[in-house]
Structure formats: structure tokens, C-alpha cells
N, C-alpha and C. Protein backbone atom coordinates (compact mmCIF):
# COMPACT_ATOMS: atom_id res chain seq x y z
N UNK A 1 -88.34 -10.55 162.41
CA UNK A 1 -88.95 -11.06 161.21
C UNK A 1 -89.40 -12.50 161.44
N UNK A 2 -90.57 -12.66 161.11
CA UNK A 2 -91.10 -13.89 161.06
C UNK A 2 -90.90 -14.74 159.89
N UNK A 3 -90.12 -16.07 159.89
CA UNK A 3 -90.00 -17.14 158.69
C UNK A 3 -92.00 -17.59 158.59
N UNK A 4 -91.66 -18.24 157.57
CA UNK A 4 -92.88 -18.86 156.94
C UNK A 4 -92.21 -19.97 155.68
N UNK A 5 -93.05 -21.07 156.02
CA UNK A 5 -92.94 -21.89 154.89
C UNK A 5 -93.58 -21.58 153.45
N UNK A 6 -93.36 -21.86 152.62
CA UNK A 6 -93.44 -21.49 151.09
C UNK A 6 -94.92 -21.46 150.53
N UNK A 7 -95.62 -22.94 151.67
CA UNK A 7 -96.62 -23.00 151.35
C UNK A 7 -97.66 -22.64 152.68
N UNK A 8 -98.69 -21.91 152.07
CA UNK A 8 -99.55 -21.46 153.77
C UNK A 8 -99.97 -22.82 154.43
N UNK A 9 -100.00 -23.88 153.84
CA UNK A 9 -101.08 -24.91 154.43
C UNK A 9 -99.62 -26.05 155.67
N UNK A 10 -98.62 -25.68 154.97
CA UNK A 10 -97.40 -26.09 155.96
C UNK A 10 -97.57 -25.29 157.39
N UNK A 11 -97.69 -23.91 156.84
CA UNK A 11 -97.38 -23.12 158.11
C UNK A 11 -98.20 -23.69 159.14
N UNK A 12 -99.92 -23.45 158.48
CA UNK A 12 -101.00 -24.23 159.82
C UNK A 12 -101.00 -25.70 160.08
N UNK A 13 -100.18 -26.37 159.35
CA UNK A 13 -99.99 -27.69 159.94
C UNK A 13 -98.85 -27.93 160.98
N UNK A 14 -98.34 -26.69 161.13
CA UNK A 14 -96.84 -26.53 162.19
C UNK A 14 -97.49 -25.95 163.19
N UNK A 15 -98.50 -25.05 163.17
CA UNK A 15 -99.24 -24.63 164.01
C UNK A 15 -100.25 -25.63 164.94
N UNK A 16 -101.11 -26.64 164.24
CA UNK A 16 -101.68 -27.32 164.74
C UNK A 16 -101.31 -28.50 165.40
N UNK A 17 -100.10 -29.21 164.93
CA UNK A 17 -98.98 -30.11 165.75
C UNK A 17 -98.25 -29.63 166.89
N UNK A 18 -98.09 -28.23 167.08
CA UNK A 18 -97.48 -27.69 168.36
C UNK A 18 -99.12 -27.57 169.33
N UNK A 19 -99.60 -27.04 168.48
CA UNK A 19 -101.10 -26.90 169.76
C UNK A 19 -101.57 -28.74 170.09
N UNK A 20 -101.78 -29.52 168.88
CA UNK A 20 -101.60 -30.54 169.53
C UNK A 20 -100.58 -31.56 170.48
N UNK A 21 -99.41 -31.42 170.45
CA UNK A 21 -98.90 -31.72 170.79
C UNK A 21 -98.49 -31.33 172.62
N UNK A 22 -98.91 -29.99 172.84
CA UNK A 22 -98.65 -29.19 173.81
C UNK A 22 -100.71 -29.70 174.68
N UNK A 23 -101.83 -30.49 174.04
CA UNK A 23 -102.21 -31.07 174.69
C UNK A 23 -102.71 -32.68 175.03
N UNK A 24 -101.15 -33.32 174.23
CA UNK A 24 -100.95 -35.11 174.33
C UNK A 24 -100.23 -34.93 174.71
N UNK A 25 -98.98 -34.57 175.44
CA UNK A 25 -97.78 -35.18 176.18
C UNK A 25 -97.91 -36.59 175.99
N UNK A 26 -98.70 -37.34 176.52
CA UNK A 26 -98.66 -38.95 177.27
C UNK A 26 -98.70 -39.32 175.34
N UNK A 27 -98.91 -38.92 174.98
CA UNK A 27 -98.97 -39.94 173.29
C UNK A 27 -98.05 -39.58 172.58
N UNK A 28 -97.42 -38.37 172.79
CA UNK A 28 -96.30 -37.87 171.78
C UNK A 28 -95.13 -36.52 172.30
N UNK A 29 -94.14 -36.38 171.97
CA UNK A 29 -93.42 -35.68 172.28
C UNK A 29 -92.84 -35.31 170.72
N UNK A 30 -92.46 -34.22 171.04
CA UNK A 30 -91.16 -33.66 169.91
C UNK A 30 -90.23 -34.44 169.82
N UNK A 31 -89.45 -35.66 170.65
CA UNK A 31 -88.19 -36.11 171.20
C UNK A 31 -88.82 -37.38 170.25
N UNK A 32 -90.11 -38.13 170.69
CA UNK A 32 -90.65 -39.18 170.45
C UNK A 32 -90.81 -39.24 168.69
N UNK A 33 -91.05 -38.09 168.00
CA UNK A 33 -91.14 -37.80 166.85
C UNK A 33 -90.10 -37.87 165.86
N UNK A 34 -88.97 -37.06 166.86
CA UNK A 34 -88.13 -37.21 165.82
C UNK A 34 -87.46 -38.53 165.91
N UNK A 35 -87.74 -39.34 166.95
CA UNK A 35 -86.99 -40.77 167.11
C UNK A 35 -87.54 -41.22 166.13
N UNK A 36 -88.91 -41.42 165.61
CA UNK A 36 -89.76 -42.04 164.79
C UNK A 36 -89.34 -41.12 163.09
N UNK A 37 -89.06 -40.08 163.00
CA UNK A 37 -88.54 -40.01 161.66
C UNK A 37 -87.14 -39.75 161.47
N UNK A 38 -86.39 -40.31 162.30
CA UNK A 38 -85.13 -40.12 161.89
C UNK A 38 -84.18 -38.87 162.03
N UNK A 39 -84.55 -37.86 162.25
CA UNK A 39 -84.45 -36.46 163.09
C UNK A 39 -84.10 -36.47 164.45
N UNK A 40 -83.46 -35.26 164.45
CA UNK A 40 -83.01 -34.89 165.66
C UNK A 40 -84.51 -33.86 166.45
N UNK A 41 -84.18 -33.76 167.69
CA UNK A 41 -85.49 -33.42 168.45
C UNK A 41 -85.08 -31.86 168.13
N UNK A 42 -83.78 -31.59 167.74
CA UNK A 42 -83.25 -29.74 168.13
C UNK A 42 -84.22 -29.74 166.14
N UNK A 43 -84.17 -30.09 164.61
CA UNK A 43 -84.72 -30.32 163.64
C UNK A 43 -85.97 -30.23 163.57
N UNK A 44 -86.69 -31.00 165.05
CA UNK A 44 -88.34 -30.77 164.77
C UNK A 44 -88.63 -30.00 165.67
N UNK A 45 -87.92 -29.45 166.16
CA UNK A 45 -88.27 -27.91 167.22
C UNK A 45 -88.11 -26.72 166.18
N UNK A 46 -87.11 -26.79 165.65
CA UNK A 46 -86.99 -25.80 164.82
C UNK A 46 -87.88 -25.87 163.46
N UNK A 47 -88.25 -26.58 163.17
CA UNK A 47 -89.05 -26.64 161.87
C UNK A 47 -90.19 -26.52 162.75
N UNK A 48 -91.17 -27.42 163.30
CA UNK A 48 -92.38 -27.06 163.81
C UNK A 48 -92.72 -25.05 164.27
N UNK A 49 -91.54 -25.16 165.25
CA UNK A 49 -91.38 -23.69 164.91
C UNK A 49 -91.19 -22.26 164.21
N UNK A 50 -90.82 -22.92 162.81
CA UNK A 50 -90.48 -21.81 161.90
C UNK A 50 -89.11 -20.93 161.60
N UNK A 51 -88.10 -21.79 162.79
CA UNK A 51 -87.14 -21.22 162.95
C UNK A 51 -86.12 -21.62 161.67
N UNK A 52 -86.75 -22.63 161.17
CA UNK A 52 -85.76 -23.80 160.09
C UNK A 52 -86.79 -23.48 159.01
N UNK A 53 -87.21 -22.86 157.62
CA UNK A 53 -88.08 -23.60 156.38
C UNK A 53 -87.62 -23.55 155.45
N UNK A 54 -86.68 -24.52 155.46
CA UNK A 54 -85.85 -25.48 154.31
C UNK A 54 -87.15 -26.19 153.58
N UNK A 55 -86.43 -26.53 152.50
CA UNK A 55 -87.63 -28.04 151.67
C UNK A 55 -87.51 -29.37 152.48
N UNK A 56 -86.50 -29.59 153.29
CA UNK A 56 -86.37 -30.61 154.25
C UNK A 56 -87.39 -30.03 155.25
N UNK A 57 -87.13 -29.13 156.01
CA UNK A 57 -88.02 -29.23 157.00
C UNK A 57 -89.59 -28.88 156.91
N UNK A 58 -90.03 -28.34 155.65
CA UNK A 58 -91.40 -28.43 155.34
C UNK A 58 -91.79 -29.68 155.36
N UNK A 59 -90.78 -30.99 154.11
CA UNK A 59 -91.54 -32.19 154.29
C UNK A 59 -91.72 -32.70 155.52
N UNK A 60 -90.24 -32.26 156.84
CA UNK A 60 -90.93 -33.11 157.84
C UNK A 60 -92.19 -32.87 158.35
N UNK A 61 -92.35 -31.09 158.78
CA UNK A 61 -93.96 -30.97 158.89
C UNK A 61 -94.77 -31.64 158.48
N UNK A 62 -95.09 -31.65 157.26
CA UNK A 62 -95.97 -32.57 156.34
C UNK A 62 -96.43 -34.05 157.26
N UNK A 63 -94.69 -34.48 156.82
CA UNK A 63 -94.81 -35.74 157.54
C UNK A 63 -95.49 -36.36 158.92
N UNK A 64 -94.91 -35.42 159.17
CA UNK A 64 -95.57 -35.43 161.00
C UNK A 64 -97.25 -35.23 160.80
N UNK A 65 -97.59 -34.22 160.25
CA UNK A 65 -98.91 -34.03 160.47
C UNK A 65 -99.82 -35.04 159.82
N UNK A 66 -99.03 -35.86 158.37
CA UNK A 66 -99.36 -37.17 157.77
C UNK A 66 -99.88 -38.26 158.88
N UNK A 67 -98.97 -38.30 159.49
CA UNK A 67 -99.20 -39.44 161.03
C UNK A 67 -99.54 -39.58 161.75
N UNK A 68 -99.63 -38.17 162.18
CA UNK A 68 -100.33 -37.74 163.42
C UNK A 68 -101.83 -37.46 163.24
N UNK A 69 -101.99 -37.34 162.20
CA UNK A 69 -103.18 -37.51 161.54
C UNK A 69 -104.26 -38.93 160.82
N UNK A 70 -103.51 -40.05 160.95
CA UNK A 70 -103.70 -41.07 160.50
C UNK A 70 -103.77 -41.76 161.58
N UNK A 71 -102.71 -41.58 162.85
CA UNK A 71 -102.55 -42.55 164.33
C UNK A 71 -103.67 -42.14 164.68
N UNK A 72 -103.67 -40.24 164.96
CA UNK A 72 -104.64 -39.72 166.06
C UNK A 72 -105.93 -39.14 165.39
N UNK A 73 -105.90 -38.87 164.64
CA UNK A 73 -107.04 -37.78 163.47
C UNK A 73 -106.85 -36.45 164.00
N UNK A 74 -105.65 -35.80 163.98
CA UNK A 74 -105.91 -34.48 164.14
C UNK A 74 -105.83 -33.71 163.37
């Protein structure tokens, strides 16, 4: 069974931070991320992934894609 976040537009923003992320290495990491919000790196593996969709780990999605979107424009 596949999780999903509550809202569809979370899900493709978890989607598009792993595809981006998997082609910036040199600008960002999962590890680097969660240093920057306060998270553990095992938290934004599992939420980016779908393995975690708590209301915590939707906002971090959010969050992440907030920034990563504002630093990088993706």
C-alpha cells in the first residue's frame, strides 16, 4: 500500500524535491536539509518519501519545497 499526503499538491512537491535533489548533490542533501530545519536526516527521508504523512511531516515538505524554491526556483 502506498501512503499519500492528505493533500495532492504535498505529494508532487515530495516528488519534485527527491527528483531535484537526486540532480544537485553539490547544493543540497537530505542530511544538509534537515540540519537546516531542525530534523533528523532518517524524518526527511521518510517524509519526502511517503513513508511518514503525519501533519508534521507534510509541513516539512512544504517547507523544504518553500526554500528550495526561493534559494533555487524549483
Amino acid at each position: 500500500m502506498i501512503d499519500l499526503f492528505i493533500h495532492m499538491e504535498t505529494n508532487n512537491k515530495a516528488e519534485a524535491i527527491k527528483a531535484w535533489l537526486s540532480n544537485n548533490r553539490r547544493l543540497e542533501t537530505q542530511g544538509s536539509l534537515a540540519k537546516k530545519f531542525g530534523k533528523s536526516r532518517s524524518f526527511v527521508s521518510l517524509s519526502l518519501n511517503k513513508q511518514s504523512v503525519t501533519r508534521a511531516s507534510e509541513n516539512l515538505v512544504n517547507d523544504i519545497y518553500e526554500y528550495l524554491h526561493e534559494k533555487y526556483g524549483i
